[in-house]
N, C-alpha and C. Protein backbone atom coordinates (compact mmCIF):
# COMPACT_ATOMS: atom_id res chain seq x y z
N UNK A 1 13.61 2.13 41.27
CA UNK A 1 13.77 3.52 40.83
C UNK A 1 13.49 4.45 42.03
N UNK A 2 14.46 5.69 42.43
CA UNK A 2 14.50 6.52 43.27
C UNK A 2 13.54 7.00 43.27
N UNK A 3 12.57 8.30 44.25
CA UNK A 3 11.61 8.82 44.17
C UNK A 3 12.18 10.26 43.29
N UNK A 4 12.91 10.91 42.84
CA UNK A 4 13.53 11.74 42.33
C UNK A 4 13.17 11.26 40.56
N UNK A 5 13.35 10.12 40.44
CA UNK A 5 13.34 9.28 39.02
C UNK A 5 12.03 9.57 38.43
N UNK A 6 11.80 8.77 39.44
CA UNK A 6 9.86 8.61 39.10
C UNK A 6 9.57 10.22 39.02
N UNK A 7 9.77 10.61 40.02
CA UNK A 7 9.07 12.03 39.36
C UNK A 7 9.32 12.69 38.46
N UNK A 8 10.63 12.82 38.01
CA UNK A 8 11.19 13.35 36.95
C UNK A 8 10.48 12.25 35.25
N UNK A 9 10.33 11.22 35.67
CA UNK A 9 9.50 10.55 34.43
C UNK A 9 8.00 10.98 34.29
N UNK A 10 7.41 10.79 35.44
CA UNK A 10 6.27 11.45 35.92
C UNK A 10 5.77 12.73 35.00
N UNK A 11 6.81 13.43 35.18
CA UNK A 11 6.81 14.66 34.64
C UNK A 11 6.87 14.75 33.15
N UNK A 12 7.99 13.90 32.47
CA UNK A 12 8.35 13.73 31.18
C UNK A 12 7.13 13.33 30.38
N UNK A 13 6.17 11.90 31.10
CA UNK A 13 4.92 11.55 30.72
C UNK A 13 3.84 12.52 30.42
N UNK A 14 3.87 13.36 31.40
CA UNK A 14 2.46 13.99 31.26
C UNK A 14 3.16 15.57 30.33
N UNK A 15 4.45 15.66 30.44
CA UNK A 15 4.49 16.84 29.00
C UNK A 15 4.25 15.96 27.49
N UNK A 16 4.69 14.47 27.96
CA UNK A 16 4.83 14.13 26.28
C UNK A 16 2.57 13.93 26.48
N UNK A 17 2.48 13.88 27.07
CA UNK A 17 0.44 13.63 26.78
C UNK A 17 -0.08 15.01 26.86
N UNK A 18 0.55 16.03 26.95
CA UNK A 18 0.06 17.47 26.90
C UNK A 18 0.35 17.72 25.56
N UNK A 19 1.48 17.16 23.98
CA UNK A 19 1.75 17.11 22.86
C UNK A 19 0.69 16.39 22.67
N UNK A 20 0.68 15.01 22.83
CA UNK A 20 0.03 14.33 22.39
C UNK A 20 -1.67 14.37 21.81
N UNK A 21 -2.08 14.48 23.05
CA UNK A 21 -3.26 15.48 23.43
C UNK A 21 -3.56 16.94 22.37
N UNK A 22 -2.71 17.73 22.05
CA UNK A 22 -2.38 18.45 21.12
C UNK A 22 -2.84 18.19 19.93
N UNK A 23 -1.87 17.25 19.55
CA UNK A 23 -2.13 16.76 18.43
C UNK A 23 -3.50 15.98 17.99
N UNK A 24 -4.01 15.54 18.69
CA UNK A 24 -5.44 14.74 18.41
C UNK A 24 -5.93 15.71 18.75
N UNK A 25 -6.71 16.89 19.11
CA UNK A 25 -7.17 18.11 19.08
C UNK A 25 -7.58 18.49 17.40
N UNK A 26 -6.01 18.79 17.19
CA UNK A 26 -5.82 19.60 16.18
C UNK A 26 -6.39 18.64 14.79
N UNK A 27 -6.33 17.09 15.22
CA UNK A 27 -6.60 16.38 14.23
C UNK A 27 -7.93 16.29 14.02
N UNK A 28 -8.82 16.45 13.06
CA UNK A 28 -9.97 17.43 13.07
C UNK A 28 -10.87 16.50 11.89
N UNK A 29 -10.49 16.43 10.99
CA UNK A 29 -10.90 16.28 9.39
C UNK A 29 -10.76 15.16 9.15
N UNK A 30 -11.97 14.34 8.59
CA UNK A 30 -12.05 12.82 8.06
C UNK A 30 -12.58 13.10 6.93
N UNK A 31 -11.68 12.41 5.87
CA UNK A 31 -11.64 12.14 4.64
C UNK A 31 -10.70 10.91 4.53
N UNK A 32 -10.71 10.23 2.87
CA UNK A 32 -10.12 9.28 2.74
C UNK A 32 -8.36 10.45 2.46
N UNK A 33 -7.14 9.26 2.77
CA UNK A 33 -6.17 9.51 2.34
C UNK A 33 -5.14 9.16 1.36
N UNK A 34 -4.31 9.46 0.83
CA UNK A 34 -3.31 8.08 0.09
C UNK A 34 -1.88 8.03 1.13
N UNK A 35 -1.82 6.86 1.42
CA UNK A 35 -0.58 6.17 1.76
C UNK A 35 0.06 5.60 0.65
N UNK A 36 1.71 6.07 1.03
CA UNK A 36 2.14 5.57 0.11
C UNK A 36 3.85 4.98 0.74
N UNK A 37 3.80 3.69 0.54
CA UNK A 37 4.84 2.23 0.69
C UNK A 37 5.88 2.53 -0.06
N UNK A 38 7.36 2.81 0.10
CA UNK A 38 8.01 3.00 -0.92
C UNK A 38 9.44 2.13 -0.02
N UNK A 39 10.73 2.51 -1.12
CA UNK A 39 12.05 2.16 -0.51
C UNK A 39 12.16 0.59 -0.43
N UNK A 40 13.51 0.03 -0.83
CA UNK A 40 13.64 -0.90 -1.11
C UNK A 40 13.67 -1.99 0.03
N UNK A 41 13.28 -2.02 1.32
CA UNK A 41 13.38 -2.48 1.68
C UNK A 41 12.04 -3.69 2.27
N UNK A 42 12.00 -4.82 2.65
CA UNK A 42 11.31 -5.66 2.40
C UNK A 42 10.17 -5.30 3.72
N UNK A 43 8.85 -5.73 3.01
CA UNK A 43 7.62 -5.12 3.59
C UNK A 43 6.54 -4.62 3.21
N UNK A 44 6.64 -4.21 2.20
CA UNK A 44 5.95 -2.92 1.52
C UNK A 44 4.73 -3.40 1.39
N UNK A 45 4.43 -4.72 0.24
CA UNK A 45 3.10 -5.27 0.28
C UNK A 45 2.75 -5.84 1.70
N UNK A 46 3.23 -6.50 2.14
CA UNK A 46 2.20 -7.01 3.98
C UNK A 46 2.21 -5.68 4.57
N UNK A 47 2.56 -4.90 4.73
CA UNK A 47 1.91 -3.69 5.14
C UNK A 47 0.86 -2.97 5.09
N UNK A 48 0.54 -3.36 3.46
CA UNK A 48 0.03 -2.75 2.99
C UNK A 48 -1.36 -3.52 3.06
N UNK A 49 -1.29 -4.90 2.88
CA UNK A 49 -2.64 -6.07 3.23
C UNK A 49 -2.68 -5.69 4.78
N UNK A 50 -1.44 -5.57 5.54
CA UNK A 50 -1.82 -5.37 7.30
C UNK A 50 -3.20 -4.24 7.50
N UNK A 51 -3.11 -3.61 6.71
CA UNK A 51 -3.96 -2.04 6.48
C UNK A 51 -5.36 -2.48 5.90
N UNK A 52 -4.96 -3.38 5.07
CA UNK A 52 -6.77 -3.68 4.22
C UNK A 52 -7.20 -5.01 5.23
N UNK A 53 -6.49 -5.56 6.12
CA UNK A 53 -7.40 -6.44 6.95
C UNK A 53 -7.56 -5.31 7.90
N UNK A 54 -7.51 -4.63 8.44
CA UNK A 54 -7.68 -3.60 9.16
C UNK A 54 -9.20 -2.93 9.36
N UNK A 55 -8.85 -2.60 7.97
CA UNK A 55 -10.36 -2.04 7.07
C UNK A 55 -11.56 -3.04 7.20
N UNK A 56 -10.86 -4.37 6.90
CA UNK A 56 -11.99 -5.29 6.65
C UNK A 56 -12.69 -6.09 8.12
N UNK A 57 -11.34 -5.47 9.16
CA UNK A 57 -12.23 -5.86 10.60
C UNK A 57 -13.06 -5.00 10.87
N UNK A 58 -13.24 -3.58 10.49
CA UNK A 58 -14.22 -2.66 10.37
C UNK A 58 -15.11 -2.29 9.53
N UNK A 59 -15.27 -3.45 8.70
CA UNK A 59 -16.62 -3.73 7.78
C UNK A 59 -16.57 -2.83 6.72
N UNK A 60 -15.68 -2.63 6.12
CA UNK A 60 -15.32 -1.73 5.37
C UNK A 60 -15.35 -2.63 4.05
N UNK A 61 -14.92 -2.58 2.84
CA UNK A 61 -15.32 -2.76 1.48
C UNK A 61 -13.87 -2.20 0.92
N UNK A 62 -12.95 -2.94 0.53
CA UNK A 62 -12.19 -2.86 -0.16
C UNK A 62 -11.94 -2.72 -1.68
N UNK A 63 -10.83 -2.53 -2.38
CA UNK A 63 -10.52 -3.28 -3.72
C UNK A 63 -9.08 -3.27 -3.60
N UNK A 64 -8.51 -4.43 -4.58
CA UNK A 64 -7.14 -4.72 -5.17
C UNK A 64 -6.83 -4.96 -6.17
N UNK A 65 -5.24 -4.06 -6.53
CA UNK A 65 -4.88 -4.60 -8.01
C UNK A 65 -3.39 -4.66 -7.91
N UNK A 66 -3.00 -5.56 -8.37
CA UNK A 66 -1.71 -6.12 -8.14
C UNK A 66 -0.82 -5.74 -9.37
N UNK A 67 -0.02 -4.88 -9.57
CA UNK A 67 0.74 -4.89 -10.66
C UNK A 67 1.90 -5.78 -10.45
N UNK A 68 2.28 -5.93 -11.59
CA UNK A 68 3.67 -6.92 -11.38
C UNK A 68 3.46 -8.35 -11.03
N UNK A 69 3.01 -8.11 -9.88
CA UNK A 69 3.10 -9.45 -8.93
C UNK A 69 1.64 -10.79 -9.52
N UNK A 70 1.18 -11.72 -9.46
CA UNK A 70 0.29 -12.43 -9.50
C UNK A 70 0.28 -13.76 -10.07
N UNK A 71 1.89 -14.45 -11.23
CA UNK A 71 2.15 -15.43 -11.34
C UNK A 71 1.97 -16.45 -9.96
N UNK A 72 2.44 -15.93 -9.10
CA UNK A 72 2.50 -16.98 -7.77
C UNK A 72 1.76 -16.92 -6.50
N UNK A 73 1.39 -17.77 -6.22
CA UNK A 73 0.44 -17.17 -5.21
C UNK A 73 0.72 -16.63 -3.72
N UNK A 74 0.40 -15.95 -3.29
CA UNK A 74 1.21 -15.03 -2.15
C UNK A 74 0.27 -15.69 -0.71
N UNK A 75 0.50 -15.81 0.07
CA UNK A 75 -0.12 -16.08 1.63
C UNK A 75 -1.36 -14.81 1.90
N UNK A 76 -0.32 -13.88 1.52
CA UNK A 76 -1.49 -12.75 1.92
C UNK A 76 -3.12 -12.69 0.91
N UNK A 77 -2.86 -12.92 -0.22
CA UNK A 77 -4.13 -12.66 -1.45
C UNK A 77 -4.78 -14.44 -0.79
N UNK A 78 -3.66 -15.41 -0.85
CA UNK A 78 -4.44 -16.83 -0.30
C UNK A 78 -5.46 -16.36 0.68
N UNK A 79 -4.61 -16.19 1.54
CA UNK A 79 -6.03 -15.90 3.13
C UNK A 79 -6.77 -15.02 2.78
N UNK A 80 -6.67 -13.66 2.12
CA UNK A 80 -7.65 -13.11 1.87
C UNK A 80 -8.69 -13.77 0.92
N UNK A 81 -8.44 -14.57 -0.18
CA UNK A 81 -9.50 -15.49 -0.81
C UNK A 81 -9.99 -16.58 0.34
N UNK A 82 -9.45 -17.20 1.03
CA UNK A 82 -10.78 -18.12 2.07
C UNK A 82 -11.35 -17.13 2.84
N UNK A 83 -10.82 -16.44 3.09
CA UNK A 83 -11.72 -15.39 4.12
C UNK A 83 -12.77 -14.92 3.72
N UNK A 84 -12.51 -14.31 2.25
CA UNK A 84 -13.36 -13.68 1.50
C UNK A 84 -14.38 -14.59 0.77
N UNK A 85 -14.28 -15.79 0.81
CA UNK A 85 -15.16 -16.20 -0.41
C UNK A 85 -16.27 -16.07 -0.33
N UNK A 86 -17.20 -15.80 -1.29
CA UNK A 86 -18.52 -15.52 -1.75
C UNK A 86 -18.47 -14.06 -1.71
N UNK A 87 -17.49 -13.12 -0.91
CA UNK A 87 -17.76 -11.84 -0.64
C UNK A 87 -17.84 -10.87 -1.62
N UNK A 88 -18.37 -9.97 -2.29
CA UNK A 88 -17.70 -8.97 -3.50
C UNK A 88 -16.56 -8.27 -2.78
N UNK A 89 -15.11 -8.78 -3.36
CA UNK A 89 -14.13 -7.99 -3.19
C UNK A 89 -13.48 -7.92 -4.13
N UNK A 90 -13.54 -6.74 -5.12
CA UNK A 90 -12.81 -6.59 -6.14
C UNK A 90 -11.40 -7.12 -6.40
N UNK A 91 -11.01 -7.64 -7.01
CA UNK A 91 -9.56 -8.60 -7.09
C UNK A 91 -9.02 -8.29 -8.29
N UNK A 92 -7.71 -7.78 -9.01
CA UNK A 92 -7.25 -7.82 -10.28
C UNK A 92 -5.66 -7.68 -9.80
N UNK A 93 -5.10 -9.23 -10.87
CA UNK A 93 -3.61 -9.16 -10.60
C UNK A 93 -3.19 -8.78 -12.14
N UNK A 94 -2.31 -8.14 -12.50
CA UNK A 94 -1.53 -8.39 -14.04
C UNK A 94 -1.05 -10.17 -14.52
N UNK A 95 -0.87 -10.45 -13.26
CA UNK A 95 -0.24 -11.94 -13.92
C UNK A 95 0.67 -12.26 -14.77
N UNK A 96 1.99 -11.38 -14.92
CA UNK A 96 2.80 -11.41 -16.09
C UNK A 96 3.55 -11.64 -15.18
N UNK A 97 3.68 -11.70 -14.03
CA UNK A 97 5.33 -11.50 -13.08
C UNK A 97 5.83 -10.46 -13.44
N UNK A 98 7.12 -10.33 -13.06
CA UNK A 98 7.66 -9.17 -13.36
C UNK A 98 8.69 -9.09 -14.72
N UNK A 99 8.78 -7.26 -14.44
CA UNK A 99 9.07 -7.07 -15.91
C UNK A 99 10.09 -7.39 -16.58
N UNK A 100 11.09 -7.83 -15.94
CA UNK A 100 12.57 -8.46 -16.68
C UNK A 100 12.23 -10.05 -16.41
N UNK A 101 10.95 -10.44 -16.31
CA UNK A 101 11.10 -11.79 -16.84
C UNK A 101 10.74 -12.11 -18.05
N UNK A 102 9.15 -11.17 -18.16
CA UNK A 102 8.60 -11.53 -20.00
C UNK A 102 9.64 -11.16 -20.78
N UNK A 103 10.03 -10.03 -20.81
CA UNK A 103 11.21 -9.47 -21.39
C UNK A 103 10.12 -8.91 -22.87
N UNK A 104 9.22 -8.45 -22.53
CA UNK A 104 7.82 -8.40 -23.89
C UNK A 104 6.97 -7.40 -23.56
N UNK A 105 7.79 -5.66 -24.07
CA UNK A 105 6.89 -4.51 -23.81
C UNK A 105 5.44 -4.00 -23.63
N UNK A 106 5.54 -4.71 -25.47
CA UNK A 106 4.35 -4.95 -25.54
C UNK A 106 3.30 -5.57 -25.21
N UNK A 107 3.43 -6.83 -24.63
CA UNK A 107 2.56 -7.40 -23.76
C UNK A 107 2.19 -7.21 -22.09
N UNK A 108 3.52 -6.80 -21.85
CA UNK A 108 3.50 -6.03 -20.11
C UNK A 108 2.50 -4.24 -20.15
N UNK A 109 2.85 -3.91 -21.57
CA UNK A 109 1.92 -2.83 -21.62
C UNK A 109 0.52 -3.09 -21.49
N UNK A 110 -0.01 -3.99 -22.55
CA UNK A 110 -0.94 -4.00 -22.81
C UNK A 110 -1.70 -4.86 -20.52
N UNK A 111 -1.05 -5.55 -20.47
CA UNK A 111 -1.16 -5.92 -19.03
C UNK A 111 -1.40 -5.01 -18.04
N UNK A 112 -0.85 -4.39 -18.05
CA UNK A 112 -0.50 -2.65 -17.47
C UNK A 112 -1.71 -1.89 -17.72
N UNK A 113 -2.25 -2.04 -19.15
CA UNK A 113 -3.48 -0.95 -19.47
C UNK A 113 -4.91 -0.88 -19.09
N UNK A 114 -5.06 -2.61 -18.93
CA UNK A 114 -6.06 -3.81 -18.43
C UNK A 114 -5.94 -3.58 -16.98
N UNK A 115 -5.25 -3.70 -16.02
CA UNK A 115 -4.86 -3.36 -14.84
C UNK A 115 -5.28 -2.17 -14.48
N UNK A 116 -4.72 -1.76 -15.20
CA UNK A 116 -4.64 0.46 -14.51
C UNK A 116 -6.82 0.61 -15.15
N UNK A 117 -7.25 0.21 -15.84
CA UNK A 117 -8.73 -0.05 -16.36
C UNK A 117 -9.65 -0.63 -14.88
N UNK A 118 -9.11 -1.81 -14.33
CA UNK A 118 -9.67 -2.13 -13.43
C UNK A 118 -9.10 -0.87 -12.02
N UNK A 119 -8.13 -0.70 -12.24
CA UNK A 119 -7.95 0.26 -11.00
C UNK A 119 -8.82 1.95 -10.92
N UNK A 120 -8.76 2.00 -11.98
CA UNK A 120 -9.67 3.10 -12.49
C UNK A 120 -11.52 3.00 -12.01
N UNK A 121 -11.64 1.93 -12.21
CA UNK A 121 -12.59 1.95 -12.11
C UNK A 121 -13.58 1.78 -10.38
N UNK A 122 -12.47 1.06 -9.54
CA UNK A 122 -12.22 0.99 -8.18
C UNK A 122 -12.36 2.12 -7.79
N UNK A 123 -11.54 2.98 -8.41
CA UNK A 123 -11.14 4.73 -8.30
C UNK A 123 -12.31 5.51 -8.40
N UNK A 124 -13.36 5.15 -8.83
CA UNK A 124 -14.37 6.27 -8.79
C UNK A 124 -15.57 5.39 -8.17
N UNK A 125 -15.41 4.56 -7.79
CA UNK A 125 -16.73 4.09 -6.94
C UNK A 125 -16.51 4.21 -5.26
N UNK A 126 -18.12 5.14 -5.40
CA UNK A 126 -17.73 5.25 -3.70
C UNK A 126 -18.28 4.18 -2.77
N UNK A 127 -18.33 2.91 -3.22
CA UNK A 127 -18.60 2.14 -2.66
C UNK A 127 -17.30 1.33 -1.73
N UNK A 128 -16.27 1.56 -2.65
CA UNK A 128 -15.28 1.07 -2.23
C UNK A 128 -14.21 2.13 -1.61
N UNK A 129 -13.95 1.41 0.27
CA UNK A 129 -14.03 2.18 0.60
C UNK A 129 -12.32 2.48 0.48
N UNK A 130 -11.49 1.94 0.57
CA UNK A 130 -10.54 1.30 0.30
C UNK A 130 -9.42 0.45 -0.89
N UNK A 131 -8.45 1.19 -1.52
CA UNK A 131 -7.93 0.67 -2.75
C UNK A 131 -6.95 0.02 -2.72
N UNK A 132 -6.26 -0.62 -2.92
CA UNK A 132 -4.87 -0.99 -2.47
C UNK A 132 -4.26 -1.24 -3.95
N UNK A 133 -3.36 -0.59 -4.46
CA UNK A 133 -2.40 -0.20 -5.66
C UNK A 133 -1.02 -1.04 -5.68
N UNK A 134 -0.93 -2.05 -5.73
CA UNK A 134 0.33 -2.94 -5.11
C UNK A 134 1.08 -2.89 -5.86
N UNK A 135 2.41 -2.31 -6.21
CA UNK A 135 3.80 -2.19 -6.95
C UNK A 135 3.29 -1.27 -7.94
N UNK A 136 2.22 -0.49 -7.86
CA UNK A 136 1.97 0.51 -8.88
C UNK A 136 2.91 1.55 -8.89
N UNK A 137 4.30 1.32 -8.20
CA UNK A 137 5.29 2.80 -8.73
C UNK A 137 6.25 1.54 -10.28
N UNK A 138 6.03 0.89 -10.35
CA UNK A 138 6.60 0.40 -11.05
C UNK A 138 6.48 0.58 -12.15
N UNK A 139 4.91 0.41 -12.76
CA UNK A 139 4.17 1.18 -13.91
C UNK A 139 4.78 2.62 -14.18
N UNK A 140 4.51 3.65 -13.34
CA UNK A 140 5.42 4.75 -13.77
C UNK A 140 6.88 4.74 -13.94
N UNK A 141 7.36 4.03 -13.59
CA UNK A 141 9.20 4.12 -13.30
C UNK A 141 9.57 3.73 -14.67
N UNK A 142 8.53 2.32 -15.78
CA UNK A 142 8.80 1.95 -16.73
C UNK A 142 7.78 2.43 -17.66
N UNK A 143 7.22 3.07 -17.79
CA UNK A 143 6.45 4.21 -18.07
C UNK A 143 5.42 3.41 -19.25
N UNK A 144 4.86 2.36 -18.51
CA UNK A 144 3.76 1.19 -18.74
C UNK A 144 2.41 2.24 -18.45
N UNK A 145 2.18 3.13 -17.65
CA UNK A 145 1.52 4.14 -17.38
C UNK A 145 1.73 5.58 -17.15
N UNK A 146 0.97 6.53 -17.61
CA UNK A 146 1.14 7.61 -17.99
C UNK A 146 1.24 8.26 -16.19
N UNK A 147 2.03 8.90 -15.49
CA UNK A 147 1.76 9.56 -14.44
C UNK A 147 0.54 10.67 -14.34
N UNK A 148 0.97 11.48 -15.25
CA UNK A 148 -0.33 12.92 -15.00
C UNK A 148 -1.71 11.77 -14.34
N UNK A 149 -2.04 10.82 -15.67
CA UNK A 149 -3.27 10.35 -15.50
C UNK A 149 -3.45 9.45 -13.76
N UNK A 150 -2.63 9.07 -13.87
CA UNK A 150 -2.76 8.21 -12.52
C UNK A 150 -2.71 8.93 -11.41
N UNK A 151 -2.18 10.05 -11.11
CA UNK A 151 -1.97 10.92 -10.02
C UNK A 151 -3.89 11.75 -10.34
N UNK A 152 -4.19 12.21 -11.63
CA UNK A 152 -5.19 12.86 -11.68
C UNK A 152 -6.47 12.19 -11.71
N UNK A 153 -6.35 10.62 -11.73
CA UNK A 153 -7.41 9.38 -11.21
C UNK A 153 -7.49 9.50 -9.60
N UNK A 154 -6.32 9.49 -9.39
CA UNK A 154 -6.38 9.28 -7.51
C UNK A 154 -6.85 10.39 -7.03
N UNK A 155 -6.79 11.30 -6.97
CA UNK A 155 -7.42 12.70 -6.94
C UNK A 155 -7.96 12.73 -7.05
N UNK A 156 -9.19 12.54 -8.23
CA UNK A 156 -10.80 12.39 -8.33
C UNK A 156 -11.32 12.06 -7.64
N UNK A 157 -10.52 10.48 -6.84
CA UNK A 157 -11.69 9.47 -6.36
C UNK A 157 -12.58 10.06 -5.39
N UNK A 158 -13.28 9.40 -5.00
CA UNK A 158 -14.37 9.61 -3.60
C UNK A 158 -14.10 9.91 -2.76
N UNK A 159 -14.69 11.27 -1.54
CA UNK A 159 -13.43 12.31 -0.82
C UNK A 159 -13.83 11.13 0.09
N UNK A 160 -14.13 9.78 0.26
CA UNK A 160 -13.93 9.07 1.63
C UNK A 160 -12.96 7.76 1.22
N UNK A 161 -12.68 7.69 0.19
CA UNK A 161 -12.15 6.96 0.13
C UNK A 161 -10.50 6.82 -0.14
N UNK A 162 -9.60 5.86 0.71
CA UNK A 162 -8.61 6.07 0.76
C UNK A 162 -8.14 5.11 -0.06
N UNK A 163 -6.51 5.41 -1.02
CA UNK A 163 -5.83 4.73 -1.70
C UNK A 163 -4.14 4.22 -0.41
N UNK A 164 -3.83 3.41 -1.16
CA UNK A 164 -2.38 3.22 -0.38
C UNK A 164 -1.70 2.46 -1.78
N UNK A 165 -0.74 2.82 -1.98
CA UNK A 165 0.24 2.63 -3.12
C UNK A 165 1.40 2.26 -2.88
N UNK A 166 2.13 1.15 -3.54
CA UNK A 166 3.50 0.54 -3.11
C UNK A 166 3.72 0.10 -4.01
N UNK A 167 5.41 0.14 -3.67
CA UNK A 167 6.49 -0.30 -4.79
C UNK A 167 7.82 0.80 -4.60
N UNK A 168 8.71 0.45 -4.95
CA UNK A 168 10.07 0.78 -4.79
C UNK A 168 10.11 2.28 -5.86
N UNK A 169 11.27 3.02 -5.59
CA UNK A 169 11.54 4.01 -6.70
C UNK A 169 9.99 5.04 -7.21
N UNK A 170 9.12 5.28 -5.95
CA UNK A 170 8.15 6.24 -6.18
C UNK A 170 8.37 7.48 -6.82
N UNK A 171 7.49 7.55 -7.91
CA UNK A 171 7.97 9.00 -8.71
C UNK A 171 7.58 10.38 -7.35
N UNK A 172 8.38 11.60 -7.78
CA UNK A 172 8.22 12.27 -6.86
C UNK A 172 6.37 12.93 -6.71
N UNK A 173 5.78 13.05 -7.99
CA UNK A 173 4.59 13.23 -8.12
C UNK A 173 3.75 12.36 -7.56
N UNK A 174 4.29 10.97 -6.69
CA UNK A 174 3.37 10.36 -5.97
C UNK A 174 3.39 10.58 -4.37
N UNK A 175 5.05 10.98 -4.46
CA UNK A 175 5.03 11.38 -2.95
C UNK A 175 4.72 12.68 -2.27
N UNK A 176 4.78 13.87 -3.48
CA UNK A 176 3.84 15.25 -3.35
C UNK A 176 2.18 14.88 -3.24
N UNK A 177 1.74 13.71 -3.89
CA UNK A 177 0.00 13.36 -4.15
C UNK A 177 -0.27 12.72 -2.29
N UNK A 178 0.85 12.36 -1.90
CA UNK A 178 0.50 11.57 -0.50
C UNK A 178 0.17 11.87 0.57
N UNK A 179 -0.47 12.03 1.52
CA UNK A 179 -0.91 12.31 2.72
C UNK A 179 -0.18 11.75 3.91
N UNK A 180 0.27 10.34 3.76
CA UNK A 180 0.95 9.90 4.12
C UNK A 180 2.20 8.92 3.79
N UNK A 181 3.64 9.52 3.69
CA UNK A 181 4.95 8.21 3.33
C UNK A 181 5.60 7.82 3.78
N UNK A 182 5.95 6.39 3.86
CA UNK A 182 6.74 5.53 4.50
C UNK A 182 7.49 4.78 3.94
N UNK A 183 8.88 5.31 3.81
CA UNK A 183 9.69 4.35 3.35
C UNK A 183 10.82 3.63 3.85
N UNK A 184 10.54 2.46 3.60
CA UNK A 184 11.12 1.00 4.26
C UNK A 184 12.47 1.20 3.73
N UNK A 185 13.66 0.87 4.63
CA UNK A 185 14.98 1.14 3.78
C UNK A 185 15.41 -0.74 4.19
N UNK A 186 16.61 -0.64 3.74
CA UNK A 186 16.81 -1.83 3.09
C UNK A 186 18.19 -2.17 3.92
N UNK A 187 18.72 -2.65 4.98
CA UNK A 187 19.48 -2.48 5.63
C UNK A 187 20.42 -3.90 5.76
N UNK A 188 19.66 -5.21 5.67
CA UNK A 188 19.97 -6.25 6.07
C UNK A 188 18.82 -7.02 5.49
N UNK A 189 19.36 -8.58 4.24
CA UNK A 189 18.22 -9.06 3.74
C UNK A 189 18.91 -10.26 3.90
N UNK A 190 17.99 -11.38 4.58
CA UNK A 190 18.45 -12.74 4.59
C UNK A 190 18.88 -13.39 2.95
N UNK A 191 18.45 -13.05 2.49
CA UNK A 191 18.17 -13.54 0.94
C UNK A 191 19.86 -12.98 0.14
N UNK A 192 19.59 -12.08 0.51
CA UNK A 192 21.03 -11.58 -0.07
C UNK A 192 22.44 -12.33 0.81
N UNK A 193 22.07 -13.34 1.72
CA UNK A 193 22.98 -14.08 2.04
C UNK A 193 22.76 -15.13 1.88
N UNK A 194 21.90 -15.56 0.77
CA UNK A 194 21.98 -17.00 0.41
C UNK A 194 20.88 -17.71 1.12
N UNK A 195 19.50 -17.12 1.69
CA UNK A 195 18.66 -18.32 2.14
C UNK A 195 17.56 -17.66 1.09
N UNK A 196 16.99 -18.80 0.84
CA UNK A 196 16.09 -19.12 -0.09
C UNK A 196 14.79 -18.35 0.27
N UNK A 197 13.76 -17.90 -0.41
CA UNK A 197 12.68 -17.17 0.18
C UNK A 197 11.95 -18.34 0.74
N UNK A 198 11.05 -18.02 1.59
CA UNK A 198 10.33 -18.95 2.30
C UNK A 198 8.63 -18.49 2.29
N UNK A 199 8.11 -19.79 2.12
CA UNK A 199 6.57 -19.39 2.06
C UNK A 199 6.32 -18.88 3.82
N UNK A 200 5.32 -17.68 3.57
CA UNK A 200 4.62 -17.39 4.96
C UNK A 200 6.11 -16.66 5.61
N UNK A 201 6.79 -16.45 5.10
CA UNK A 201 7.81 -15.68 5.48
C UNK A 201 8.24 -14.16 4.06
N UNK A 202 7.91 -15.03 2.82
CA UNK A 202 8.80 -14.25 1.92
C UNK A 202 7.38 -13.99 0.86
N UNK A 203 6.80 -14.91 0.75
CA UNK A 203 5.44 -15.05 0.00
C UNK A 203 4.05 -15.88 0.44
């Protein structure tokens, strides 16, 4: 690279660290936040465990509740159980699989009510520092849970404690409740060309 180059990058560097710099300034205020995982594209939960091992390398105190998901066992909840054992880490899956398999309202409700009970209760302890809400837009989308209440649970909780919420088709009242959203789009899926999901890859 010419000496003309370099300086001209030179230059580019230290305006983009004079923003940068800026911005961590201005960033001021610690409190917990909600993240929120949305868009169909594949990721959403390991993201979302990428974030609570995160927490948990910083001695932090979690909880989890798995909607939808918990018939099968996932790599991510596996390692977190040997890792965790003996530890108090709050754990609650629904265990129904998902909802066009029971094909049984009433029992995915009542699953749903038991669930959103344990999440609730995660929700107001400030012990925990950390929530993780896994496919909980799903509950609202099939209206297994009431929104007002769930948006006006997360809101209550403990001003240090942060939620992160995932699942596809987020009502807009979760992405106005969010501090932070990220949604995964869906561009290219091996699966949709015929390869089979794979453990430690897919689950």
């Amino acid at each position: 690279m010419d000496n003309d180059r370099k300086q001209h990058h030179n230059a580019r560097m230290q305006r983009k660290k004079a923003v940068v710099d800026a911005a961590i300034e201005r960033a001021q205020d610690t409190r917990g936040i909600v993240i929120l995982i949305t868009g169909n594209g594949k990721g959403k939960t390991t993201s979302a465990f990428g974030t609570l091992y995160r927490a948990l390398g910083h001695g932090q105190h979690p909880g989890i509740v798995q909607f939808i998901k918990g018939t099968q066992p996932t790599g991510e909840v596996t390692f977190l159980q040997q890792c965790a054992a003996g530890a108090d880490l709050p754990y609650h899956a629904m265990a129904t699989g998902f909802t066009w398999n029971t094909q049984d309202w009433d029992a995915d409700k009542r699953a749903a009510d038991e669930a959103w009970s344990n999440a609730a209760q995660m929700l107001c302890d400030p012990s925990i520092d950390l929530v993780l809400l896994d496919e909980l837009t799903y509950m609202l989308k099939y209206n297994y849970l009431d929104t007002e209440e769930v948006v006006r649970t997360i809101r209550a909780r403990p001003p240090m404690q942060t939620v992160i919420v995932t699942g596809r088709a987020a009502r807009p009242e979760l992405v106005d409740l969010a501090d932070t959203v990220s949604e995964i789009a869906d561009h290219k899926h091996a699966f949709k060309a015929g390869v089979k999901a794979q453990a430690g890859i897919d689950f």
